[in-house]
C-alpha atoms as a PDB file:
ATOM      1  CA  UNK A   1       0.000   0.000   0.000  1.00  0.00           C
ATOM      2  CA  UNK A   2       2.709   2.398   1.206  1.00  0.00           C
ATOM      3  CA  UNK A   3       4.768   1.546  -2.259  1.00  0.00           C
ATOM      4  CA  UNK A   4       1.289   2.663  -4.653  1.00  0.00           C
ATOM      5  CA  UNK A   5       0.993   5.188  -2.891  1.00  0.00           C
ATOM      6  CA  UNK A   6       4.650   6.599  -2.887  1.00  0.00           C
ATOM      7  CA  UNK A   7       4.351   5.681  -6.985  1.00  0.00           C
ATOM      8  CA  UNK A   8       1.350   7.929  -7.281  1.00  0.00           C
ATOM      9  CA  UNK A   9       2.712  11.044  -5.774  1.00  0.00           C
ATOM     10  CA  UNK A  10       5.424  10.272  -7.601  1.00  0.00           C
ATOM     11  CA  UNK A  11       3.903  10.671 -10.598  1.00  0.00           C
ATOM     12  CA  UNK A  12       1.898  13.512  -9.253  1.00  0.00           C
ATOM     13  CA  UNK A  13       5.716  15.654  -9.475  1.00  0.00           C
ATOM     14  CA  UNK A  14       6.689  14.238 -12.585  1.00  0.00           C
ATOM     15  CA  UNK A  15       6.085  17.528 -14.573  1.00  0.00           C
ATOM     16  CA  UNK A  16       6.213  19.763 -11.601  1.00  0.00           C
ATOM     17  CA  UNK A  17       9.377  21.661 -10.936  1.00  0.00           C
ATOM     18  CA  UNK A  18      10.401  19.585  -7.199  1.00  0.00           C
ATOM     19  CA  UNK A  19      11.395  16.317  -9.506  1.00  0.00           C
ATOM     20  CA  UNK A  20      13.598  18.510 -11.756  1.00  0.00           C
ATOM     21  CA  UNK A  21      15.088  20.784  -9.314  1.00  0.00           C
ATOM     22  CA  UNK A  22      16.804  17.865  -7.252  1.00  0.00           C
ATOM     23  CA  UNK A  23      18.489  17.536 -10.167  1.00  0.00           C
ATOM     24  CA  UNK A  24      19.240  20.789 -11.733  1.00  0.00           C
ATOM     25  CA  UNK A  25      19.879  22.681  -8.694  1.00  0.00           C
ATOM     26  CA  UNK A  26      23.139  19.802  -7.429  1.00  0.00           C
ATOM     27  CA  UNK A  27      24.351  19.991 -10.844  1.00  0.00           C
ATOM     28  CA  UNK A  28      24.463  23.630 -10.959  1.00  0.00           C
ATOM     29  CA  UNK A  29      26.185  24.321  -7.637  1.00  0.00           C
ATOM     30  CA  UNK A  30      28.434  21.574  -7.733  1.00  0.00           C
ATOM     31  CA  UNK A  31      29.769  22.502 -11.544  1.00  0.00           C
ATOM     32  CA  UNK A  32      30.279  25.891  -9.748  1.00  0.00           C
ATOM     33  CA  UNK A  33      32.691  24.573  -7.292  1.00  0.00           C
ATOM     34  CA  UNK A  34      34.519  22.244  -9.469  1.00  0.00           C
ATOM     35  CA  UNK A  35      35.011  25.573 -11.751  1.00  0.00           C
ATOM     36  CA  UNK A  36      36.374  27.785  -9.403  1.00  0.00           C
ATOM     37  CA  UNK A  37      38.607  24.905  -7.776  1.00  0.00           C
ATOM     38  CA  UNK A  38      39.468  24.383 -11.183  1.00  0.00           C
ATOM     39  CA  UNK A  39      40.626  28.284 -12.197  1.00  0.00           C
ATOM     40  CA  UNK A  40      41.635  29.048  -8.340  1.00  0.00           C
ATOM     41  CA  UNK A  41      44.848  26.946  -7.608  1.00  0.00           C
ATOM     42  CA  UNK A  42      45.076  26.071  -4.095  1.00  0.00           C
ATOM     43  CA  UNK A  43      46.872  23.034  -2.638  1.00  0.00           C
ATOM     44  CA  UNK A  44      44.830  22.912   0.983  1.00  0.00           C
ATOM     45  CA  UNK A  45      42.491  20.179  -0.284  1.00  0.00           C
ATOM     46  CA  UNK A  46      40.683  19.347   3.495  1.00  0.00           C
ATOM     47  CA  UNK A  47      39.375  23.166   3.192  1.00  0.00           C
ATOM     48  CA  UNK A  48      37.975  22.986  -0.235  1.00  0.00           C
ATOM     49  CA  UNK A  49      36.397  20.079   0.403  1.00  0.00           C
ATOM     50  CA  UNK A  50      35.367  20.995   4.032  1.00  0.00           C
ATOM     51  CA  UNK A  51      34.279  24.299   1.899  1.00  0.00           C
ATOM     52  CA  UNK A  52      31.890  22.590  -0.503  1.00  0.00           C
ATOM     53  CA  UNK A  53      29.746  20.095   1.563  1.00  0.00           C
ATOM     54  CA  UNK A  54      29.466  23.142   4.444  1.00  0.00           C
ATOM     55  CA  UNK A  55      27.936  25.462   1.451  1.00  0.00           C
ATOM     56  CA  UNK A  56      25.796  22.300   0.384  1.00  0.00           C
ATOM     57  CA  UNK A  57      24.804  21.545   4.199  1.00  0.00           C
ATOM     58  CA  UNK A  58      24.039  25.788   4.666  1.00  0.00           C
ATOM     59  CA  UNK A  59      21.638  25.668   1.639  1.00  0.00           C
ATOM     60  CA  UNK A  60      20.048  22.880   2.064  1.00  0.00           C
ATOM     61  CA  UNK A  61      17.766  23.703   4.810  1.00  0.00           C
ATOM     62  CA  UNK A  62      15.966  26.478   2.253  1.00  0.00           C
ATOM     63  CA  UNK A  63      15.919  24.160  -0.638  1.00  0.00           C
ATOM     64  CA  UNK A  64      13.446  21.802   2.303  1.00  0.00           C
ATOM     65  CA  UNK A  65      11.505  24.702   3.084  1.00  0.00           C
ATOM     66  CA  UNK A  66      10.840  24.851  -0.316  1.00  0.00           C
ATOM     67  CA  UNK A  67      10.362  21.618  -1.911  1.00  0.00           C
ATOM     68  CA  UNK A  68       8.456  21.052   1.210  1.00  0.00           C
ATOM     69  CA  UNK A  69       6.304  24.196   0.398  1.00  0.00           C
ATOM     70  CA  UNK A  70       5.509  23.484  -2.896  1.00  0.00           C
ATOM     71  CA  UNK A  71       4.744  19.432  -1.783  1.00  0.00           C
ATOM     72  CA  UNK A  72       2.090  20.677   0.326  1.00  0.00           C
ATOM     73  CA  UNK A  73       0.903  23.419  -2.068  1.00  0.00           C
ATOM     74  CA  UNK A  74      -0.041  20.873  -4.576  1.00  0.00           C
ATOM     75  CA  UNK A  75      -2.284  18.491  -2.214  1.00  0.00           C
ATOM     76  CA  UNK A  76      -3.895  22.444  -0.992  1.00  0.00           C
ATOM     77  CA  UNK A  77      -4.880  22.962  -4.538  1.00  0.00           C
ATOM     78  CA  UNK A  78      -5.848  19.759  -5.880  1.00  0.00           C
ATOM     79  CA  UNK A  79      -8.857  19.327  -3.231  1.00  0.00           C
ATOM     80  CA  UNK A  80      -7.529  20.967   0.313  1.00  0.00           C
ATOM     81  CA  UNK A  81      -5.956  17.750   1.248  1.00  0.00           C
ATOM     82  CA  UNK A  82      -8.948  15.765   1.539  1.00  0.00           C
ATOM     83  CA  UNK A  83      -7.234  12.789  -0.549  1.00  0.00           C
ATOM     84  CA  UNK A  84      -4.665  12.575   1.666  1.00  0.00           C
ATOM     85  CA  UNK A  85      -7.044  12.747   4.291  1.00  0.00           C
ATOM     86  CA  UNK A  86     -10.147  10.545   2.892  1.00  0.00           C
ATOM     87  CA  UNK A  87      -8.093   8.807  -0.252  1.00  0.00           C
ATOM     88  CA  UNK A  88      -6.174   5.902   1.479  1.00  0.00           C
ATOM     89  CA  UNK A  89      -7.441   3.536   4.072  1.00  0.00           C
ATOM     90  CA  UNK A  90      -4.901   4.605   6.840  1.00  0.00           C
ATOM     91  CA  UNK A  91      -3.911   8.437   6.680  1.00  0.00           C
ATOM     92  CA  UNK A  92      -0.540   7.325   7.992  1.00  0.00           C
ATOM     93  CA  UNK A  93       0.299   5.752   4.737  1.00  0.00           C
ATOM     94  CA  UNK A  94      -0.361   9.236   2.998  1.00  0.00           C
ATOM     95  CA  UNK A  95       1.628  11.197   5.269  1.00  0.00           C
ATOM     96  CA  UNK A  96       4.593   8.754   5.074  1.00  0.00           C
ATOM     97  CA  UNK A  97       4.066   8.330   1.204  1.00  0.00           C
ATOM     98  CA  UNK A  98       4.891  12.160   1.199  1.00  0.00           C
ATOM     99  CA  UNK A  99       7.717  12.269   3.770  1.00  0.00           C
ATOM    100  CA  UNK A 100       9.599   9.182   2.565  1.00  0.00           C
ATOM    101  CA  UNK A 101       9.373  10.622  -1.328  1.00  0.00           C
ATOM    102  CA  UNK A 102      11.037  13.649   0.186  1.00  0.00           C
ATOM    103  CA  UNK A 103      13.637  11.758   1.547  1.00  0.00           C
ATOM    104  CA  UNK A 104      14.682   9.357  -1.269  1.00  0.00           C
ATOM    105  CA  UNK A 105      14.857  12.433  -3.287  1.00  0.00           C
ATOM    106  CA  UNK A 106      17.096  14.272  -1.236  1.00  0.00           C
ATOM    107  CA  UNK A 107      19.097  11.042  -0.864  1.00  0.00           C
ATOM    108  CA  UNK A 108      19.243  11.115  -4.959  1.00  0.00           C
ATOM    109  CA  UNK A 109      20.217  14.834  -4.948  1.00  0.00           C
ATOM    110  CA  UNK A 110      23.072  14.289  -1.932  1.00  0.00           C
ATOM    111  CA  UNK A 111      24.448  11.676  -3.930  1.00  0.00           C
ATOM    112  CA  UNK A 112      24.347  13.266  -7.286  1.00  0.00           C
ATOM    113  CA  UNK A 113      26.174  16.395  -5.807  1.00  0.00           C
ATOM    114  CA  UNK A 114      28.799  14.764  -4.186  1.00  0.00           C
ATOM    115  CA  UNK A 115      28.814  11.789  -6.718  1.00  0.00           C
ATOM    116  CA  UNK A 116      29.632  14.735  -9.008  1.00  0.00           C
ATOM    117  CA  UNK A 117      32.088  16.588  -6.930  1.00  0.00           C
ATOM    118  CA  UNK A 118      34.024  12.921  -6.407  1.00  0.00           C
ATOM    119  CA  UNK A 119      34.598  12.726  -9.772  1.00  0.00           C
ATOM    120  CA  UNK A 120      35.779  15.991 -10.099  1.00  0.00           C
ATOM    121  CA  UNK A 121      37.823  16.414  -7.076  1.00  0.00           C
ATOM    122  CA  UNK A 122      39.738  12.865  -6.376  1.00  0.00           C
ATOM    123  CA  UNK A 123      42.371  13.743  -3.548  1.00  0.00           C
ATOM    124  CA  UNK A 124      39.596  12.076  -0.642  1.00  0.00           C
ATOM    125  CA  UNK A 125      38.906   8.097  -1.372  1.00  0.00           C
ATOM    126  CA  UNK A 126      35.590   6.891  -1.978  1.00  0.00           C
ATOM    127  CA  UNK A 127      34.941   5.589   1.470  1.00  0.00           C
ATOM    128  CA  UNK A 128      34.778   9.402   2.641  1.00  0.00           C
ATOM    129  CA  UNK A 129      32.740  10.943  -0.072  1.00  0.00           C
ATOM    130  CA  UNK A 130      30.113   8.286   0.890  1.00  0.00           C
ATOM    131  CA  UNK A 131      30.215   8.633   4.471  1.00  0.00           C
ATOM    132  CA  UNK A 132      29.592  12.158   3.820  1.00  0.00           C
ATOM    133  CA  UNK A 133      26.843  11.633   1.609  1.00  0.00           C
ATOM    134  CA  UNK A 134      24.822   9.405   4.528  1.00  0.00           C
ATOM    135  CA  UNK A 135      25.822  12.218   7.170  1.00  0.00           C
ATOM    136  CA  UNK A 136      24.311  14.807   4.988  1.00  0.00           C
ATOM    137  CA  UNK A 137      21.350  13.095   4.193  1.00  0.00           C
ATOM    138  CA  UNK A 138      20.560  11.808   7.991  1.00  0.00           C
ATOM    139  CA  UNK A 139      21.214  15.201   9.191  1.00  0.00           C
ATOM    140  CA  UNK A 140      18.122  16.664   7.085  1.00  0.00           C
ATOM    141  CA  UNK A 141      15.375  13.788   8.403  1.00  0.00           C
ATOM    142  CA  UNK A 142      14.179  15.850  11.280  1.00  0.00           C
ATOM    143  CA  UNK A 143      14.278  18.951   8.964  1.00  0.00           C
ATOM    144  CA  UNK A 144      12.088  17.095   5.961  1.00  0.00           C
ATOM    145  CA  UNK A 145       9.484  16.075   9.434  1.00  0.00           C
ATOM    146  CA  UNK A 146       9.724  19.458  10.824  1.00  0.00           C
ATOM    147  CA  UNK A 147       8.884  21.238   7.252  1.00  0.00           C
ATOM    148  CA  UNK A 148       6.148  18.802   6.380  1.00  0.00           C
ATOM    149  CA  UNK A 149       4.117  20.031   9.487  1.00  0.00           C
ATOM    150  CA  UNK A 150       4.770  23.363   9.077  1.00  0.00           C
ATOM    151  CA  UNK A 151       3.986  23.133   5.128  1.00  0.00           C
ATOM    152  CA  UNK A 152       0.436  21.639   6.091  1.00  0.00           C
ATOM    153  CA  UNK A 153      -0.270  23.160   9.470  1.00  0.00           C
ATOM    154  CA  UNK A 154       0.790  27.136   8.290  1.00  0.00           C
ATOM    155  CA  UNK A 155       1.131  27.121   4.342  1.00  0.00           C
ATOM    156  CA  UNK A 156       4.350  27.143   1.839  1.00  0.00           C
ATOM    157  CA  UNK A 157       5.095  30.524   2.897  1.00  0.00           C
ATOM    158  CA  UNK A 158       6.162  29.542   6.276  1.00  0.00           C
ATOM    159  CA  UNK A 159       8.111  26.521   5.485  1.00  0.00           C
ATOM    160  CA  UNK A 160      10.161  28.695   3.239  1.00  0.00           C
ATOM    161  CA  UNK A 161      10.409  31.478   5.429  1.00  0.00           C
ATOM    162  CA  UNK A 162      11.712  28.818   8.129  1.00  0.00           C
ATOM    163  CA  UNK A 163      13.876  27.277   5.336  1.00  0.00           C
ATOM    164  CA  UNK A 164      16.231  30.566   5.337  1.00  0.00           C
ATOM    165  CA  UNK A 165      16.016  31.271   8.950  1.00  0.00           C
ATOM    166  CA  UNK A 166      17.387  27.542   9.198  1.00  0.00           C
ATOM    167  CA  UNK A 167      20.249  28.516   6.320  1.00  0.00           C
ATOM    168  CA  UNK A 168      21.327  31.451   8.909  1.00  0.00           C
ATOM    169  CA  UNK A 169      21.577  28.864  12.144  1.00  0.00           C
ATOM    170  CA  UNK A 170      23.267  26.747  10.274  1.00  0.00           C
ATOM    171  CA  UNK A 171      26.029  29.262   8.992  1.00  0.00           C
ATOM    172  CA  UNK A 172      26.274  30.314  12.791  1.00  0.00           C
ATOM    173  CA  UNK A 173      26.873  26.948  14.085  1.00  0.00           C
ATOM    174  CA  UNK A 174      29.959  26.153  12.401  1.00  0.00           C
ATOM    175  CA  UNK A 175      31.081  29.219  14.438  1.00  0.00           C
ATOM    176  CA  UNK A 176      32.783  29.028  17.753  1.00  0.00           C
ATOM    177  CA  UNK A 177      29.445  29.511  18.717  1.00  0.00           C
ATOM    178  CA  UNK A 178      28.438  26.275  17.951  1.00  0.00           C
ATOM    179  CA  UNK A 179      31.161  24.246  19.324  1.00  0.00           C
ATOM    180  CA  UNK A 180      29.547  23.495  22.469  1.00  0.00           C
ATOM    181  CA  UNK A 181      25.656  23.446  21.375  1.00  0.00           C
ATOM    182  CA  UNK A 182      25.625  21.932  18.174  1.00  0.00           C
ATOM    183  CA  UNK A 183      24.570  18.594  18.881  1.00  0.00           C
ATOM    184  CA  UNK A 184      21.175  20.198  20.072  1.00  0.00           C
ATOM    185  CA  UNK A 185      20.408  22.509  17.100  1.00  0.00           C
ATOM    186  CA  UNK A 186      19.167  20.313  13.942  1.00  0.00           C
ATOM    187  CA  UNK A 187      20.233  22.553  11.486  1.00  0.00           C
ATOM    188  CA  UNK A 188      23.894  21.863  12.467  1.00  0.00           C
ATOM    189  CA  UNK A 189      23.970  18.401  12.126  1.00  0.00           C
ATOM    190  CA  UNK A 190      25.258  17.699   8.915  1.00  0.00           C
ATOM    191  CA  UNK A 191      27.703  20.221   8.749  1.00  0.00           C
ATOM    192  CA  UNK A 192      29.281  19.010  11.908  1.00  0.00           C
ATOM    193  CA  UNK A 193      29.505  15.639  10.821  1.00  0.00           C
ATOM    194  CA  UNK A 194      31.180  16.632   7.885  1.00  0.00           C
ATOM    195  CA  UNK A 195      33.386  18.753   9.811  1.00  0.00           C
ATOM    196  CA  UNK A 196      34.161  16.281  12.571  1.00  0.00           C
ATOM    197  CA  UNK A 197      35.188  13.342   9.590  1.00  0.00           C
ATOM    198  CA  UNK A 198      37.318  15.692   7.992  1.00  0.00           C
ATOM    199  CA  UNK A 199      39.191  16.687  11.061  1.00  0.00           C
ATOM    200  CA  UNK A 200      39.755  13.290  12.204  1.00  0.00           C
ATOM    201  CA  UNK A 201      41.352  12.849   8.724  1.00  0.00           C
ATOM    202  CA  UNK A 202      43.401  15.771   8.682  1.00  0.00           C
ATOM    203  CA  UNK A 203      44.119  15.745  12.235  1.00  0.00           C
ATOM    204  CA  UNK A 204      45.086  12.309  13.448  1.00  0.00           C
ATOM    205  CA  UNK A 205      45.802  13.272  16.870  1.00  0.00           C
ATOM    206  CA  UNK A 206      41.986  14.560  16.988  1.00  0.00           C
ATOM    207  CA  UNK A 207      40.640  11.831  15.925  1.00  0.00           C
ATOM    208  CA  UNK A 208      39.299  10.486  18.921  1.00  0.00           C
ATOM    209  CA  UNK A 209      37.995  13.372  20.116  1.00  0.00           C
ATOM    210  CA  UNK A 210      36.295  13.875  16.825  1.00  0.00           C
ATOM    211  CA  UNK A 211      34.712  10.589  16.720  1.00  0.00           C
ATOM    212  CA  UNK A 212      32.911  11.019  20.329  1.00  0.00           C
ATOM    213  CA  UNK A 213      31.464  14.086  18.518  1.00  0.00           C
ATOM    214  CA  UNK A 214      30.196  12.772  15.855  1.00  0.00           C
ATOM    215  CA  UNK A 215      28.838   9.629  17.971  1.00  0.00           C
ATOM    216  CA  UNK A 216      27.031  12.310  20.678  1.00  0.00           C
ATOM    217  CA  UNK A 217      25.530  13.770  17.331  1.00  0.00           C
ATOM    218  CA  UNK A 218      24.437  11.222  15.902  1.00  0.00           C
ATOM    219  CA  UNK A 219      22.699   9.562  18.761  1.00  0.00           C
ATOM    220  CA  UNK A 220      20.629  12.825  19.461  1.00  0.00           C
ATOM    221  CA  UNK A 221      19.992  13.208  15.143  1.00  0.00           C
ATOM    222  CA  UNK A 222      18.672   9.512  15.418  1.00  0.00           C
ATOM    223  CA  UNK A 223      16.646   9.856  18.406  1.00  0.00           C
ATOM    224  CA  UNK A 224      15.168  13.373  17.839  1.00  0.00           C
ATOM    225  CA  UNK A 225      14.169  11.812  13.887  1.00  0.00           C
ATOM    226  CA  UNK A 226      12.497   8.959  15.123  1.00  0.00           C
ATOM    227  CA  UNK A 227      10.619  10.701  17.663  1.00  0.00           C
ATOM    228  CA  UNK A 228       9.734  13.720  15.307  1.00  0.00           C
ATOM    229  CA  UNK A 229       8.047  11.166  12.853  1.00  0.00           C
ATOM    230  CA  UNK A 230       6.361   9.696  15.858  1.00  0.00           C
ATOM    231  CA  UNK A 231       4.712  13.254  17.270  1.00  0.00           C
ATOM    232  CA  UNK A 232       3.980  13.896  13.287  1.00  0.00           C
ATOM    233  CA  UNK A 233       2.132  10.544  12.913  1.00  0.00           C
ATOM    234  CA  UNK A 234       0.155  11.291  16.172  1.00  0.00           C
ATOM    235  CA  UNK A 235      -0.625  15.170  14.647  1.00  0.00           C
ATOM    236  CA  UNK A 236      -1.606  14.161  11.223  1.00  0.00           C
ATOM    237  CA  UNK A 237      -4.126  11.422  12.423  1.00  0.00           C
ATOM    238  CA  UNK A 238      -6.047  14.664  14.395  1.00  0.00           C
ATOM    239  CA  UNK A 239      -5.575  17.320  11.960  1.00  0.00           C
ATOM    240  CA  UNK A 240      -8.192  18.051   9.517  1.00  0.00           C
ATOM    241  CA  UNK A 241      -6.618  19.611   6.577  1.00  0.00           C
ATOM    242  CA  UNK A 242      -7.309  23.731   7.993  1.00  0.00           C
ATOM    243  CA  UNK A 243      -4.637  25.933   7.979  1.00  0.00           C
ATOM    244  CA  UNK A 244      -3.821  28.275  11.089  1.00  0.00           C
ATOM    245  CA  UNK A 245      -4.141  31.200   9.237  1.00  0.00           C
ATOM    246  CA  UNK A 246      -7.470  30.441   7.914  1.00  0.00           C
END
């Protein structure tokens, strides 16, 4: 049941622009980078790559608030979510048809970027692009729950609007700022992963200090995900499709 139903909203964004821009917009800003790496000589390869997957982690929570937004936008208009309320036999089904179709496209767009960028940029192995690639994309799980309920619960506008204000947080936390409190803001996840691998890489002698990071990070990413899906599960079941600002 879950499967149909992921296939038709799948097909439901086939000629809508959230299908093409997971493609178009990691294309685009990873060409840019290889580009400028490519004109720009500079032999400190940790910081260009630490450079590129920071920018991708930074943008990434606006490029939710939107493709969230414009999810949501198209059940609104097509019959004010009543088929996802009233069109399957078990609501949950609809509301994790949406959020899992999120999710396997922004594990399609991760991979293409970096995928991309790999092939480009060859000093790192393998092993580390792809590490990076699940770190990303588990970092952005809460995010993809968190924009969902705002989409439906207060309208495109608002998950967009909290999209950017997440792009700002994020950019702060890979401050100073954020050395102590990161592993309880969600929008500094994946950066901090990314950060945290690529020290213990560069820095062998901080390795172990950068693994217990990364390990205190992930456990609160994990548990905060799973438990966001939960509450959202419990929320949609109750909510009937009206917006707060109607």
């Amino acid at each position: 049941m879950l499967g149909r139903c992921m296939c038709s909203d799948f097909y439901k964004i086939k000629r809508t622009p959230v299908l093409w821009l997971h493609v178009a917009i990691p294309l685009l800003g990873t060409f840019a980078f290889l580009g400028y790496y490519h004109i720009v000589p500079d032999n400190h390869q940790f910081s260009r790559i630490s450079g590129f997957l920071e920018v991708l982690c930074i943008v990434f929570p606006a490029l939710i608030g939107l493709f969230c937004g414009l999810m949501a936008a198209q059940e609104e208009q097509a019959g004010g979510y009543q088929f996802m309320l009233t069109g399957t036999k078990s609501r949950a089904t609809a509301y994790l048809s949406k959020l899992f179709l999120l999710l396997l496209l922004s594990a399609f767009s991760i991979a293409l970027a970096i995928g991309v960028f790999a092939i480009g940029y060859t000093t790192i192995s393998i092993p580390f692009y792809l590490r990076a690639t699940f770190a990303i994309w588990g970092g952005t799980v809460f995010l993809y729950v968190l924009h969902l309920f705002v989409s439906f619960r207060f309208g495109r506008g608002a998950s967009i609007g909290l999209g950017i204000f997440g792009c700002l947080i994020s950019a702060l936390m890979l401050t100073g700022l954020g050395d102590s409190i990161w592993q309880w803001v969600p929008w500094s996840w994946n950066a901090r992963f990314c950060d945290n691998m690529i020290l213990a890489m560069q820095t062998p002698s901080a390795a172990a200090l950068a693994t217990a990071n990364i390990q205190t990070g992930a456990i609160i990413c994990t548990a905060a995900s799973i438990l966001s899906i939960a509450a959202s599960l419990l929320w949609f079941r109750c909510w009937n499709g009206a917006k707060s600002n109607e």
